[in-house]
Protein backbone atom coordinates (compact mmCIF):
# COMPACT_ATOMS: atom_id res chain seq x y z
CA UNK A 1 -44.71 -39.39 78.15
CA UNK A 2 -41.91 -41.31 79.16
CA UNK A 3 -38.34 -39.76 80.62
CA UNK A 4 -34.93 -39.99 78.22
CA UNK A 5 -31.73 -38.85 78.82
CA UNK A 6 -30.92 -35.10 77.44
CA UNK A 7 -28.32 -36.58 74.52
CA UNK A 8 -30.56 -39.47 73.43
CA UNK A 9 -33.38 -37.29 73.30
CA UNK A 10 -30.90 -34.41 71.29
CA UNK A 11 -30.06 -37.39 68.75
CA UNK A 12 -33.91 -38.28 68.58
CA UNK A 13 -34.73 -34.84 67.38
CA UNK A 14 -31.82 -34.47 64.73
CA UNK A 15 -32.21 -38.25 63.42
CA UNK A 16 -36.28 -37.23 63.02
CA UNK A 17 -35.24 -34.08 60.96
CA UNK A 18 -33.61 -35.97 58.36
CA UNK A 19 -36.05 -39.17 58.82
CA UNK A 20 -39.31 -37.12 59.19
CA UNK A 21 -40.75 -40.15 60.81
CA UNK A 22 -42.87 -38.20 63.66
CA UNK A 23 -45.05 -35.24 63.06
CA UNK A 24 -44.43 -33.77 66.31
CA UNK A 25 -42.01 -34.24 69.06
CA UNK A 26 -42.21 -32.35 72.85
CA UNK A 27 -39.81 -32.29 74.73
CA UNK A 28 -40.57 -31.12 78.67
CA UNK A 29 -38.43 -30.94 82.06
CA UNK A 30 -39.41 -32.95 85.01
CA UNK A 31 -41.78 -30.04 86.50
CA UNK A 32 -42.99 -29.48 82.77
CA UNK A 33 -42.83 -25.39 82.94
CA UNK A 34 -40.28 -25.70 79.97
CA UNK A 35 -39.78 -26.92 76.52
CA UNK A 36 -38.95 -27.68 73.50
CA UNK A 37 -41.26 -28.65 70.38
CA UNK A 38 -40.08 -29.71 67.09
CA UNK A 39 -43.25 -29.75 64.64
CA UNK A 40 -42.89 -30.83 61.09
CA UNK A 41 -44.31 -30.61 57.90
CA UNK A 42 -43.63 -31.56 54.30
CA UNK A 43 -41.32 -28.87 53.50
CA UNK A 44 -40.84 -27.13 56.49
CA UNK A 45 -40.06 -27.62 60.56
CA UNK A 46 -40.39 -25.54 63.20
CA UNK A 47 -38.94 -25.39 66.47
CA UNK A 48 -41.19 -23.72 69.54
CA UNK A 49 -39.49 -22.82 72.71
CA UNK A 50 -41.23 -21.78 76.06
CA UNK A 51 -39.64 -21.47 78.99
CA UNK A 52 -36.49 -19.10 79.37
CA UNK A 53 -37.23 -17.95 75.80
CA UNK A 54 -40.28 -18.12 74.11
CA UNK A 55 -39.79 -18.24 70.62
CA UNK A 56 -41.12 -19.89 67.56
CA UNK A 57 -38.15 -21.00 64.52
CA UNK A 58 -38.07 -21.59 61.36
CA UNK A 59 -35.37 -24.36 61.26
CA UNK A 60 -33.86 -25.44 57.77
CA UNK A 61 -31.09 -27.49 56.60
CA UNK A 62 -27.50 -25.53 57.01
CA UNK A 63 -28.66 -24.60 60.72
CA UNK A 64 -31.18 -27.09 62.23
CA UNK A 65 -28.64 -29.07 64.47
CA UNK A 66 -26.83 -26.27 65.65
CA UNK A 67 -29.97 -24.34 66.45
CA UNK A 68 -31.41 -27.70 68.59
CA UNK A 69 -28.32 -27.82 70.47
CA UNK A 70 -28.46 -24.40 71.28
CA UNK A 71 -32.14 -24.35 72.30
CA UNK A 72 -31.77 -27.40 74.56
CA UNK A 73 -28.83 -25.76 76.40
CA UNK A 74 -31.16 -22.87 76.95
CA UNK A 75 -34.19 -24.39 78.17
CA UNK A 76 -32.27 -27.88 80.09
CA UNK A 77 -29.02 -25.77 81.41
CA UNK A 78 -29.27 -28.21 84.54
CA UNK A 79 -30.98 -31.18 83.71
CA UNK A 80 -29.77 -34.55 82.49
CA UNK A 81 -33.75 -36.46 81.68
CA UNK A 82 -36.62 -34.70 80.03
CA UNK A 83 -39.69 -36.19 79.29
CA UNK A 84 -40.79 -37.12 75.77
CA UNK A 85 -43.70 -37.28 73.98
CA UNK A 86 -44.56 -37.63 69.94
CA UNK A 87 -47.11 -37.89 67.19
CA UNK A 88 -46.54 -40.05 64.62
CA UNK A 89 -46.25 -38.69 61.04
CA UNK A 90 -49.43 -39.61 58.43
């Protein structure tokens, strides 16, 4: 895991969604009790919260960047790195 900044690590997420070039992406704050997981598959992607919210997403083309934005504001309100972590697509 390595630690971003919150905005390059927002424009890693939506440039993977159109890319699909990672199968996985997790995104954690510094203690690690939140975060924010973007799985994908061939047709679908998901986005799993945990922290403030725990929810699991069904994200799809009109609403995926919007809904991102909205769930890192939620779960990073104060922070300005998170650490990073992906699997690579097969």
């Amino acid at each position: 895991m390595k630690l971003v900044e919150l905005k390059q690590a927002q424009k890693t997420a939506i440039s993977n969604l159109k890319k699909r070039r990672f199968a996985e992406l997790q995104f954690y704050t510094f203690k690690k009790d939140r975060s924010v997981i973007v799985k994908l598959t061939e047709n679908a992607a998901q986005l799993i919260e945990s922290g403030y919210y725990n929810e699991t997403i069904d994200l799809d083309d009109s609403n995926a960047k919007r809904t991102l934005k909205t769930a890192f504001g939620r779960e990073f309100p104060r922070s300005h790195k998170v650490y990073f972590s992906s699997v690579k697509a097969k």
